[in-house]
Structure formats: C-alpha cells, structure tokens
Protein backbone atom coordinates (compact mmCIF):
# COMPACT_ATOMS: atom_id res chain seq x y z
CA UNK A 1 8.52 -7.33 21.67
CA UNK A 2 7.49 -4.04 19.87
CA UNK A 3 3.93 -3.90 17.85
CA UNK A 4 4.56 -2.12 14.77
CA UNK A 5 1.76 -1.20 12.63
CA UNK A 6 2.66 -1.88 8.85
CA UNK A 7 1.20 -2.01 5.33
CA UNK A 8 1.14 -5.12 3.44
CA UNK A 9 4.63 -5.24 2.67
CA UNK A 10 5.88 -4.61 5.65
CA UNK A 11 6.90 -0.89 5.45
CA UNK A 12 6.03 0.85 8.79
CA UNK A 13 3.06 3.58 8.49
CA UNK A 14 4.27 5.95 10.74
CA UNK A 15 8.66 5.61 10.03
CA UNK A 16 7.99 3.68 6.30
CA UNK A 17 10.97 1.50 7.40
CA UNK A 18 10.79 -2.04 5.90
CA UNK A 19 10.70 -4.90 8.09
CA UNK A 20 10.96 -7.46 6.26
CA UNK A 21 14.92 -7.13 5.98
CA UNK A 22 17.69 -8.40 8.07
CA UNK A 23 21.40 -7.36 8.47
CA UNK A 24 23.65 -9.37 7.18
CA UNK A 25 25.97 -11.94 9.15
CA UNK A 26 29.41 -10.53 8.62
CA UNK A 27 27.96 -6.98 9.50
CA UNK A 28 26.29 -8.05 12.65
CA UNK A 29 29.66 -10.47 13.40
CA UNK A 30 31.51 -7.33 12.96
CA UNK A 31 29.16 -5.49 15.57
CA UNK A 32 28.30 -3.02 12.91
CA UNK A 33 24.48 -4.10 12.75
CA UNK A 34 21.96 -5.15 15.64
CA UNK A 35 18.28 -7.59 14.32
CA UNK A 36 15.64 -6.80 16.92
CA UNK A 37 12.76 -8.68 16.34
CA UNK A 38 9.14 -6.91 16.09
CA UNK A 39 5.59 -8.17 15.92
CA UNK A 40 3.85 -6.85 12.71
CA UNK A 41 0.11 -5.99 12.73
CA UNK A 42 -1.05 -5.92 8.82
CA UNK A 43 -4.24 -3.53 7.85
CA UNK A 44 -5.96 -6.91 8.07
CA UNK A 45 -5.48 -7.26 11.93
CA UNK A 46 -3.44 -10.34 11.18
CA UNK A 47 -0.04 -10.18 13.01
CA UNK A 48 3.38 -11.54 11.71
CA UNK A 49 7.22 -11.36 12.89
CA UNK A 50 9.49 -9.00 11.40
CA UNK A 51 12.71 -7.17 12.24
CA UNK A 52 13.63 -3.66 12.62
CA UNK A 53 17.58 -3.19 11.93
CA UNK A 54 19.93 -0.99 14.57
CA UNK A 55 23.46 0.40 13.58
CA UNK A 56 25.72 0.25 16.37
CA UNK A 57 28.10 3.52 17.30
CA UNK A 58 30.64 0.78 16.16
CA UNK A 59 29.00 0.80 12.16
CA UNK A 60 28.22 4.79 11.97
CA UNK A 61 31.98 5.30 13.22
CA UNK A 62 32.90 2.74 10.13
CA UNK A 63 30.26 4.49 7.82
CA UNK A 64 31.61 7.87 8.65
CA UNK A 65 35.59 6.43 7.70
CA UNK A 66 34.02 5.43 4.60
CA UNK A 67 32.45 8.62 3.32
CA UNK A 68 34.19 10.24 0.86
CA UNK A 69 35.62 13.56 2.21
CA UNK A 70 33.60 15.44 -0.41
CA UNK A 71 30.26 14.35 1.30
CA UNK A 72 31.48 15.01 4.92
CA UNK A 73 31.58 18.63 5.04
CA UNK A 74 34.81 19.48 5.21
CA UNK A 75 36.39 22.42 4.55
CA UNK A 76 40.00 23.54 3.22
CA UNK A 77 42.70 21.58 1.99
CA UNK A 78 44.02 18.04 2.41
C-alpha cells in the first residue's frame, strides 16, 4: 500500500485530497468509482488507514453525459 503524508484531517500535503472519504456502494457497484486503500502518516509520525478514491473511464464517460451542454464547450446550435 501507498504512504501518503497528510495533515491531521487527513487532507494530503502535497495533492490536498481528503482521505478520509469513501465512494459510495451503488457508485462503485455501478463501476463508476474504485476505494484503494492508503497508509496515512500524520505530522505526529503516527500512521493510520485511509482511502484515496479512483473514477473509472466507465464514471467520467457517465459524468461527461451528465454535464449540461452549456459547460461542455460546445459550439453552435442544437
């Protein structure tokens, strides 16, 4: 497993992604989401267990359907 150096609550010093979060059931039943578990080293030294959360290409294709056309870029008419 992956060392990640974190502050106190768990938000990564170098990416200042949380860690203390996991993806939900139905999204990771749906193979939209991936947990990976990750070792956590606090500014104390102590270490604790934490996850780092993956979107598949299966979820961004999903997010990208659900994005309102306005946001996507588009261009001309519909």
């Amino acid at each position: 497993m992956e060392t990640i150096v974190v502050t106190f609550d768990g938000v990564g010093l170098t990416d200042g992604e949380n860690y203390h979060h996991r993806a939900g059931r139905k999204a990771v039943r749906a193979g939209f989401m991936i947990n990976q578990d990750v070792v956590l080293q606090y500014p104390d030294g102590s270490m604790g267990r934490g996850t780092r959360i993956l979107v598949t290409p299966k979820g961004l294709e999903r997010l990208k359907r659900s994005m309102p056309l306005s946001l996507r870029g588009s261009e001309g008419t519909a």
